[in-house]
Protein backbone atom coordinates (compact mmCIF):
# COMPACT_ATOMS: atom_id res chain seq x y z
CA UNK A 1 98.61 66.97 96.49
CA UNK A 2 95.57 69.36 97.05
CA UNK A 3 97.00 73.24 97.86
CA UNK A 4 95.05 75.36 100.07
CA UNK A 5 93.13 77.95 97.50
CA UNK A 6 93.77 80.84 99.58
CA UNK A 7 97.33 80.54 99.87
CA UNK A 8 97.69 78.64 96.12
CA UNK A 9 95.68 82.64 94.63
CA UNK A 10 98.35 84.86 96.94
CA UNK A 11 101.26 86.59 95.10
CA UNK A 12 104.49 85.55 95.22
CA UNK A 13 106.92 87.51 97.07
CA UNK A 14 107.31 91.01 95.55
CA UNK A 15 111.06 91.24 96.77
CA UNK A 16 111.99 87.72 96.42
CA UNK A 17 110.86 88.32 92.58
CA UNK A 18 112.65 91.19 92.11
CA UNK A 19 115.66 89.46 92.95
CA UNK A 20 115.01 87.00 90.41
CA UNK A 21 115.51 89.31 87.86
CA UNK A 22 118.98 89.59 88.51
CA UNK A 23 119.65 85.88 87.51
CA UNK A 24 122.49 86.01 84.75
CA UNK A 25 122.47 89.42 84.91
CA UNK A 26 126.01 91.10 85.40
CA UNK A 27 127.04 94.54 86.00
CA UNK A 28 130.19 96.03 84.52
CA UNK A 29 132.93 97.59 86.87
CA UNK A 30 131.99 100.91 86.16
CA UNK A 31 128.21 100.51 87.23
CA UNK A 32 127.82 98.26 89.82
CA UNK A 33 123.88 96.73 90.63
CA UNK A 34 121.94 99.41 92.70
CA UNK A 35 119.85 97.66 95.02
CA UNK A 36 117.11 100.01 96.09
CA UNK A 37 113.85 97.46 96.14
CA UNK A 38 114.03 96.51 99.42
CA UNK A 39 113.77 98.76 102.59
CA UNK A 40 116.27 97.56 104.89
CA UNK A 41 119.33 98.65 106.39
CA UNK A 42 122.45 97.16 105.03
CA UNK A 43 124.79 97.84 107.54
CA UNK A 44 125.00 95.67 110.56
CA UNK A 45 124.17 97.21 114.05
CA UNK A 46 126.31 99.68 115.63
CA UNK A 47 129.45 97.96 117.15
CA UNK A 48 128.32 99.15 120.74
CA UNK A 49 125.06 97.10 120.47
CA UNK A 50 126.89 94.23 118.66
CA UNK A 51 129.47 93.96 121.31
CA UNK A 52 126.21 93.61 124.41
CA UNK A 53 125.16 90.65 121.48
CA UNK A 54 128.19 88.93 122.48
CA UNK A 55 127.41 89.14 126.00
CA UNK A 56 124.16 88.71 125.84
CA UNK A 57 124.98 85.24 123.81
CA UNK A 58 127.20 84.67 127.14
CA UNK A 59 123.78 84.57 129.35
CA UNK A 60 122.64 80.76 129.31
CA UNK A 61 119.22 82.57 129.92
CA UNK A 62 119.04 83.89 126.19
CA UNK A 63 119.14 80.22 124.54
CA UNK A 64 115.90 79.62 126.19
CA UNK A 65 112.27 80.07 125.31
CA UNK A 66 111.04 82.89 127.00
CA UNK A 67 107.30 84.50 127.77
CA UNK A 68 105.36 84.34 125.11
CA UNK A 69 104.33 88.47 124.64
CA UNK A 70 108.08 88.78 125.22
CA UNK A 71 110.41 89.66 128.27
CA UNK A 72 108.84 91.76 130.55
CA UNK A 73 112.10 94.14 131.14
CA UNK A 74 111.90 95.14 127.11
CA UNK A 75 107.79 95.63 127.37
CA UNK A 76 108.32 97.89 130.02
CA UNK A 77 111.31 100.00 128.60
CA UNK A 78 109.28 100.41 125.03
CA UNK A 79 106.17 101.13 127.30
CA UNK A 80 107.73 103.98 128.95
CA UNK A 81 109.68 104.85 125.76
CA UNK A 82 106.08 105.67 123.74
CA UNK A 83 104.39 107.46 127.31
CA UNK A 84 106.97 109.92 126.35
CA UNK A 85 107.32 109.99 122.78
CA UNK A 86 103.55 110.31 122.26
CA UNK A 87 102.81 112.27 125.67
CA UNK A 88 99.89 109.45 126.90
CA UNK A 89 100.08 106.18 128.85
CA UNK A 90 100.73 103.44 127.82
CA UNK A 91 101.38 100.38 129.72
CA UNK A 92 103.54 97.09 130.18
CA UNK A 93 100.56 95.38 129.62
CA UNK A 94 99.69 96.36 126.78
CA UNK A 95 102.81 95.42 124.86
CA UNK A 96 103.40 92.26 122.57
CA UNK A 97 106.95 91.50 121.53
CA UNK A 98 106.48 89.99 118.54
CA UNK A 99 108.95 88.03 115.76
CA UNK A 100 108.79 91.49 113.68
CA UNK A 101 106.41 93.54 112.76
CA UNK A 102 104.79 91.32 109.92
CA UNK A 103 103.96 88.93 112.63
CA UNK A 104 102.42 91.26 114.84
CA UNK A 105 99.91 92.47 112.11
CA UNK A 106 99.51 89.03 110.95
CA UNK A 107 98.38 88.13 114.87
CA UNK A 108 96.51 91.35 114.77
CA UNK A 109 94.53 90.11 111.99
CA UNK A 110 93.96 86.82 113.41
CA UNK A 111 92.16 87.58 116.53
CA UNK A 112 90.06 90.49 115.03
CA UNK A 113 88.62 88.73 111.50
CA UNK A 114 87.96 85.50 109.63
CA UNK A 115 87.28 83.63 106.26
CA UNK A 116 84.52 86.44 104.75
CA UNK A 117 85.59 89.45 106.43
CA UNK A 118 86.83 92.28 105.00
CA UNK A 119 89.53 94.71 106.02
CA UNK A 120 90.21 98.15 104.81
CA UNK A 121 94.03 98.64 103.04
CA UNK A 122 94.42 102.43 101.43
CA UNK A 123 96.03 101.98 98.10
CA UNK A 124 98.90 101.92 97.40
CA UNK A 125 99.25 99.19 99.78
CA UNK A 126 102.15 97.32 101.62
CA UNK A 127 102.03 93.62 99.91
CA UNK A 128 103.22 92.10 102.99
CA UNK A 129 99.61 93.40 104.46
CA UNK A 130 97.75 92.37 101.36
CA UNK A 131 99.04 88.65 101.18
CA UNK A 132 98.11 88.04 104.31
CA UNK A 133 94.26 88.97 104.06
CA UNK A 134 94.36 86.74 100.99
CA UNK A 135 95.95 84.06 102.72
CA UNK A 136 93.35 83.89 105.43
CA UNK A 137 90.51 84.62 102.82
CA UNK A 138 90.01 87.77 104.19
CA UNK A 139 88.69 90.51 101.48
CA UNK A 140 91.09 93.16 101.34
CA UNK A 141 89.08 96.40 100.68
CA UNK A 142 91.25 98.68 98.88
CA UNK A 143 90.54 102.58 99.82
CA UNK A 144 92.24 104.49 96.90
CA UNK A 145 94.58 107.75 98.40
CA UNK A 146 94.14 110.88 96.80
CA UNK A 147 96.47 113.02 94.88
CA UNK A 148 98.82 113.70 97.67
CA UNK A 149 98.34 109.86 98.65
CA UNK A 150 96.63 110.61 102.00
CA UNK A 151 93.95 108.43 102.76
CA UNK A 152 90.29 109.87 103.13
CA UNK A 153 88.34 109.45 105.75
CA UNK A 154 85.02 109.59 104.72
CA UNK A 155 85.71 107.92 101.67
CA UNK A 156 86.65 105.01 104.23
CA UNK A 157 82.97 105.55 105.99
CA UNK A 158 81.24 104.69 102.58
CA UNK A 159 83.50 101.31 102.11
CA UNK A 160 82.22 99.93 105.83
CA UNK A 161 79.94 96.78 105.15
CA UNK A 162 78.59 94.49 108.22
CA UNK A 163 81.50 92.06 106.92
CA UNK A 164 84.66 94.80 107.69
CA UNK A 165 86.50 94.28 110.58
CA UNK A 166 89.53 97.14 110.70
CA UNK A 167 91.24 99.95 109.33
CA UNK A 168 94.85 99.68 108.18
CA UNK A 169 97.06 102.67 108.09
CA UNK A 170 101.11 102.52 107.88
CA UNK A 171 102.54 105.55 108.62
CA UNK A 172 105.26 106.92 107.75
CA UNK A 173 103.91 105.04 104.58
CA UNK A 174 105.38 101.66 102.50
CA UNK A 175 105.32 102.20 99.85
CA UNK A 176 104.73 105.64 99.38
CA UNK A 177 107.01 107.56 102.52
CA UNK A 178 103.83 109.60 102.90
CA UNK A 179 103.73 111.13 106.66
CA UNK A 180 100.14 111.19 107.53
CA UNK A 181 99.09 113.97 109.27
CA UNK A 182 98.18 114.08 113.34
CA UNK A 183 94.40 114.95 112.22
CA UNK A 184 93.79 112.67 109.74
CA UNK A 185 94.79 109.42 111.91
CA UNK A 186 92.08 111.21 114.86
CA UNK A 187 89.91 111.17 112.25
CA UNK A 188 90.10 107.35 111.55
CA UNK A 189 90.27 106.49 115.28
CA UNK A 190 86.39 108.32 115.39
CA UNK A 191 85.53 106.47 112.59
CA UNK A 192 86.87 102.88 113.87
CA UNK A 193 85.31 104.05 116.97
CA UNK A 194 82.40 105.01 115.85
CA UNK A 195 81.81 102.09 113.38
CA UNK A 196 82.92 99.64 115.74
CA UNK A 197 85.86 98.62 114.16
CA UNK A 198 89.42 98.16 115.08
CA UNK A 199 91.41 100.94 113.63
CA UNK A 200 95.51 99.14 112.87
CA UNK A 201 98.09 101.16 112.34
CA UNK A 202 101.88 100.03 111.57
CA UNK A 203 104.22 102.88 112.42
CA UNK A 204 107.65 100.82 111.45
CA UNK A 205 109.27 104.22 110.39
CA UNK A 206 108.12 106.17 113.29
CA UNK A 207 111.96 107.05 113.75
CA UNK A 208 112.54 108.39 111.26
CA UNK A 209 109.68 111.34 110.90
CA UNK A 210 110.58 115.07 109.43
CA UNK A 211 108.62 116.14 112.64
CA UNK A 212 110.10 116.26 115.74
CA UNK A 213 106.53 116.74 117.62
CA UNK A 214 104.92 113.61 118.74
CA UNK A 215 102.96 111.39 115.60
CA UNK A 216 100.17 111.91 116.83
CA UNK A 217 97.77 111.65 120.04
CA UNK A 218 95.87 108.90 119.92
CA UNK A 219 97.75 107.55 123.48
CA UNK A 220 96.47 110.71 125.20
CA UNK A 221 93.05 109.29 125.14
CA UNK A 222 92.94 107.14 128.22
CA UNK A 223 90.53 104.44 126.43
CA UNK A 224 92.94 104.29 123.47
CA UNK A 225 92.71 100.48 123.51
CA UNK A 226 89.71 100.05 122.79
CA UNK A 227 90.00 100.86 119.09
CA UNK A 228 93.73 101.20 118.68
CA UNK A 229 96.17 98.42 117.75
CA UNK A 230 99.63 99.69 117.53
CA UNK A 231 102.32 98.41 115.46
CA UNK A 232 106.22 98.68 115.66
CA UNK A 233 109.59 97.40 114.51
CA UNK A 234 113.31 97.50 116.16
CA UNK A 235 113.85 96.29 113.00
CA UNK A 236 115.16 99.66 111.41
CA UNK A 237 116.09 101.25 114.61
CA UNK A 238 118.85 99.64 115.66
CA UNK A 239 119.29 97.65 112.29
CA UNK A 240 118.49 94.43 113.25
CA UNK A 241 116.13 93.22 110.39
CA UNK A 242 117.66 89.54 110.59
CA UNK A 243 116.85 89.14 114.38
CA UNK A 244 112.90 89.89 113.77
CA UNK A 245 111.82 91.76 116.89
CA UNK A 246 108.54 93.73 116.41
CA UNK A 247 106.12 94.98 118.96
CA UNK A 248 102.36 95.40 118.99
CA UNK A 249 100.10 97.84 121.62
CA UNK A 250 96.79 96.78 122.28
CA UNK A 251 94.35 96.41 125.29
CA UNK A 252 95.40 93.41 127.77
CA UNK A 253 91.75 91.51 126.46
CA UNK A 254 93.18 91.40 122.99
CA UNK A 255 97.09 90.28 123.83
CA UNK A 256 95.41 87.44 125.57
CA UNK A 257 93.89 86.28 122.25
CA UNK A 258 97.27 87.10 120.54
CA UNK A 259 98.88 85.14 122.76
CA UNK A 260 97.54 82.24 121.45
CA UNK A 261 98.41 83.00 117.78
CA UNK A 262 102.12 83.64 118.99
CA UNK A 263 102.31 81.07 120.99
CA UNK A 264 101.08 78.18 117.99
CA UNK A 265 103.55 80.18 115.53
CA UNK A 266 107.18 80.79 117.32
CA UNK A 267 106.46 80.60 120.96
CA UNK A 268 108.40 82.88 121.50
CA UNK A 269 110.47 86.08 120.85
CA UNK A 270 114.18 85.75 119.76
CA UNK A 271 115.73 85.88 122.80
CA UNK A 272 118.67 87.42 121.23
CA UNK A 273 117.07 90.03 119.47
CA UNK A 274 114.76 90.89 122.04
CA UNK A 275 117.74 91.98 124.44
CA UNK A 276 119.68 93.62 121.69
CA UNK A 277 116.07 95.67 121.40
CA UNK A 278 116.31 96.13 124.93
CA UNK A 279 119.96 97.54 124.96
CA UNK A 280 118.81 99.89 122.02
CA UNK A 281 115.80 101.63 123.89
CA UNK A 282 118.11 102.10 126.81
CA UNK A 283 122.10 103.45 125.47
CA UNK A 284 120.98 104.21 121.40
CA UNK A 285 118.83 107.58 121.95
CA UNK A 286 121.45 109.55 120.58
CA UNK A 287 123.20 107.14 117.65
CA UNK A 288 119.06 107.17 116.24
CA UNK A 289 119.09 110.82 115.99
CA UNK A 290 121.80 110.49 114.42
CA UNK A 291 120.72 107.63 112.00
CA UNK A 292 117.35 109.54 111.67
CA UNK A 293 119.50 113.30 110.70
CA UNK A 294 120.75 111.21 107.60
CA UNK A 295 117.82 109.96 106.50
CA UNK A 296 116.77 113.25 106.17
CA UNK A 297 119.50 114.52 104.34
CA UNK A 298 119.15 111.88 101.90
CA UNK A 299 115.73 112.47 101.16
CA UNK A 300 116.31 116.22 100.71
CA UNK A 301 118.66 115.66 98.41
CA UNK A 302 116.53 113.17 96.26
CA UNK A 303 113.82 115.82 96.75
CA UNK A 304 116.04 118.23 95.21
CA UNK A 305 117.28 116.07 92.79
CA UNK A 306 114.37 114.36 91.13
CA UNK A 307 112.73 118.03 91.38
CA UNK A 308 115.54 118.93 88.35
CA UNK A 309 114.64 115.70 86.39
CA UNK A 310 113.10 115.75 82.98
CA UNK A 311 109.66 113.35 82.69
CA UNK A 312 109.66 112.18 86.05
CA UNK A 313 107.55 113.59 88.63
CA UNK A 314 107.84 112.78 92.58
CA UNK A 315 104.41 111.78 94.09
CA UNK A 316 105.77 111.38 97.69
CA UNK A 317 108.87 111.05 99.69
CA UNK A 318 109.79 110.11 103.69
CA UNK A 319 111.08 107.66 105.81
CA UNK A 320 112.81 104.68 104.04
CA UNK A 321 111.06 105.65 100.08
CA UNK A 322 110.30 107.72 97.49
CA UNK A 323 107.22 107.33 95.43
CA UNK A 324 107.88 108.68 91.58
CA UNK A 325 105.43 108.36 88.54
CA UNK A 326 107.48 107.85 85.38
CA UNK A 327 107.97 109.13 82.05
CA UNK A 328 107.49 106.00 79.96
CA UNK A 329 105.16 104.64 78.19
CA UNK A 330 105.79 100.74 79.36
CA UNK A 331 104.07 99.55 82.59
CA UNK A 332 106.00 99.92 85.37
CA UNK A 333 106.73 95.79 85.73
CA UNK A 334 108.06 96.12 82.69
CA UNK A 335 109.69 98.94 82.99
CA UNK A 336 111.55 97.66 86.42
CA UNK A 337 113.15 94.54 84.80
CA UNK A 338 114.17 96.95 82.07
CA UNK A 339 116.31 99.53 84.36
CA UNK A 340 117.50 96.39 85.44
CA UNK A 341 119.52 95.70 82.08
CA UNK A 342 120.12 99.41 81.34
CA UNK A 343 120.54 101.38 84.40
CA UNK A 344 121.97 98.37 86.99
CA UNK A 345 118.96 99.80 88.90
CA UNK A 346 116.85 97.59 90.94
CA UNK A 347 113.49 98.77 92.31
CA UNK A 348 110.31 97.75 92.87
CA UNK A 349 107.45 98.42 90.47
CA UNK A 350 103.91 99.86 91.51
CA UNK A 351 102.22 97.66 90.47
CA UNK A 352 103.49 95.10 93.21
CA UNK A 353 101.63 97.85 95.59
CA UNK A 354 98.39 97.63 94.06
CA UNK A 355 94.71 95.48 93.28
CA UNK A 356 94.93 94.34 89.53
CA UNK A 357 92.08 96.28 89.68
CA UNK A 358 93.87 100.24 90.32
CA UNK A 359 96.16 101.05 86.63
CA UNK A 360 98.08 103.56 88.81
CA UNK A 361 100.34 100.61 89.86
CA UNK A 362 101.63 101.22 86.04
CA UNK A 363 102.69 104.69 86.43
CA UNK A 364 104.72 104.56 89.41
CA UNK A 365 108.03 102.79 90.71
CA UNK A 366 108.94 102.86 94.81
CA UNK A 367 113.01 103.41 95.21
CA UNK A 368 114.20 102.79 98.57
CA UNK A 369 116.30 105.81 98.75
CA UNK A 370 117.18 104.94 102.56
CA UNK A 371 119.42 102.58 101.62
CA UNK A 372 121.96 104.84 99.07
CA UNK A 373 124.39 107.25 100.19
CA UNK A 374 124.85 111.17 98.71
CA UNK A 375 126.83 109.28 96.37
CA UNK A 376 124.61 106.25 95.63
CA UNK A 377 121.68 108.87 95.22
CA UNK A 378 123.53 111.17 92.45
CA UNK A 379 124.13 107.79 91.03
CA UNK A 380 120.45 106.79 90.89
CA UNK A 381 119.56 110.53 89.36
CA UNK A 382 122.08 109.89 86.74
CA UNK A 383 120.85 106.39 85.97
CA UNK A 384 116.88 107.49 85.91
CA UNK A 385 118.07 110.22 83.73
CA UNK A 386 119.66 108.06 80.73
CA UNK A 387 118.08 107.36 77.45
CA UNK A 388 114.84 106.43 76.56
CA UNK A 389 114.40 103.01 77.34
């Protein structure tokens, strides 16, 4: 049976992989596996929105394939939910629902580039992002970050070739919980803009943001869509990872394209999961601050706490992860499979982030810190803290 190149030279799943180290493994009473390699809640959804699941299961209406860009009540609500959030306009219209947010950049993808084009991915990327470009034969052009693992701008400029087709940012960032600054995303809108080039940015984490001012103001502009593609994800919200309900912002011209690519993949939006979204946006306001107040508290304590570690230095931290070079002198595959054995530890190495090209991968490790209590993160200082390995 011939295999398709392109997909036959992709990675493997990072996560999936990871997991496979745990085969035969087993963890003593005392220390118990802690998973923090993937970045997902853990906890179902908030009894209020699981209880409007069960009625919304009641409605023969949600059993049915819907629109294809998704119900038009829930684009309107997350419509009017980012006018205010990012003080612009933004309309119904311009929405995609989407079957998460990997789908909606995979779609975005589709209807901007082809077999030979290239697309622009700062390093360390998100692998999800990466695979697909390979899949599609799409060059991923990696745009390495600088020391505080912001992306540069005019570096960018000088990595343009006739064959590049967008910008990629994800911000709050995978895998490296950098927050990128309200100036530095204007700055790659001019320079999509002004290169001609779609400038993509996934903002699954927007929720959960040290700043309580708006991301940024790209939706102020009132031509923002015609450079902009926005990305989003209920996903973490309103913890409903296992429904896959995403969103995407664009200009009406490109959704019809989209439209295509969503309807040949899944038709259609989880029905399910697109109301639950919908019953989020409109009663969960307060339970997200909430949710987004831990966060917070969590990664000031892993701040504080990795701070007071011997040999291991923090790189970055927000959002969902923490970004730490190590003190070792293995690679950080190895290194991963190794905490495995003698910490219980599970996280995911950098090197599953970056080009075999970029040797930083080596150095570095992403923990999911989201997904650990006070508790589980004292535990995981401890741990990182034991012998030499």
């Amino acid at each position: 049976m011939h295999l398709n190149p392109a997909l036959a030279r992709t990675l493997a799943p990072p996560v999936m992989e990871a997991r496979r180290w745990l085969d035969g493994v087993s963890f003593p009473p005392e220390r118990p596996l802690l998973n923090l390699s993937q970045a997902a809640p853990v906890a179902p959804p908030p009894p209020p929105l699981q209880a409007a699941m069960t009625e919304a299961l009641a409605d023969p209406a949600t059993h049915l394939y819907g629109p294809v860009l998704g119900l038009a009540e829930l684009r309107e609500a997350l419509a009017q939910r980012m006018s205010r959030l990012y003080a612009g306009t933004v309309a119904p219209g311009q929405i995609a629902i989407t079957s998460g947010c990997n789908q909606a950049f995979c779609a975005a993808v589709a209807a901007l580039a082809g077999p030979g084009d290239a697309v622009i991915l700062p390093t360390p990327w998100y692998f999800n992002h990466a695979m697909w470009l390979s899949m599609q034969g799409i060059e991923a052009t990696p745009l390495p970050c600088d020391d505080a693992l912001l992306p540069d701008p005019d570096h960018a400029a000088r990595l343009v070739t006739s064959r590049t087709r967008a910008i990629v940012l994800v911000t709050p960032n995978n895998p490296t919980g950098t927050e990128y600054p309200p100036a530095l995303i204007a700055a790659f809108r001019d320079l999509a803009r002004k290169t001609g080039l779609a400038l993509i940015i996934d903002e699954t984490y927007r929720d959960f943001l040290s700043d309580d001012g708006p991301p940024h103001d790209l939706f102020t502009d009132p031509d923002w869509d015609d450079t902009l593609i926005h990305l989003y994800s209920f996903s973490k919200a309103y913890r409903l990872t296992g429904h896959r309900v995403g969103a995407m912002a664009a200009s009406p011209a490109l959704l019809a394209q989209i439209e295509k690519f969503l309807d040949t993949v899944t038709i259609c939006p989880t029905g399910l999961g697109q109301r639950a979204a919908l019953w989020g946006l409109e009663n969960l306001a307060e339970w997200l601050a909430g949710e987004r107040a831990e966060i917070l508290r969590r990664r000031a304590a892993l701040v504080r706490g990795l701070a007071a570690l011997d040999g291991w230095k923090l790189r970055s931290c927000g959002a969902y992860f923490a970004y730490v070079a190590h003190p070792f002198a293995m690679p950080s595959d190895r290194l991963a499979q190794d905490l495995v054995h003698k910490a219980g530890l599970l996280v995911l190495p950098g090197t599953m982030f970056t080009p075999d090209t970029d040797t930083s991968g080596a150095r570095h490790l992403r923990i999911a810190f989201a997904n650990a209590d006070l508790t589980g993160l004292s535990d995981l200082l401890a741990r990182l803290q034991g012998p030499d390995r």
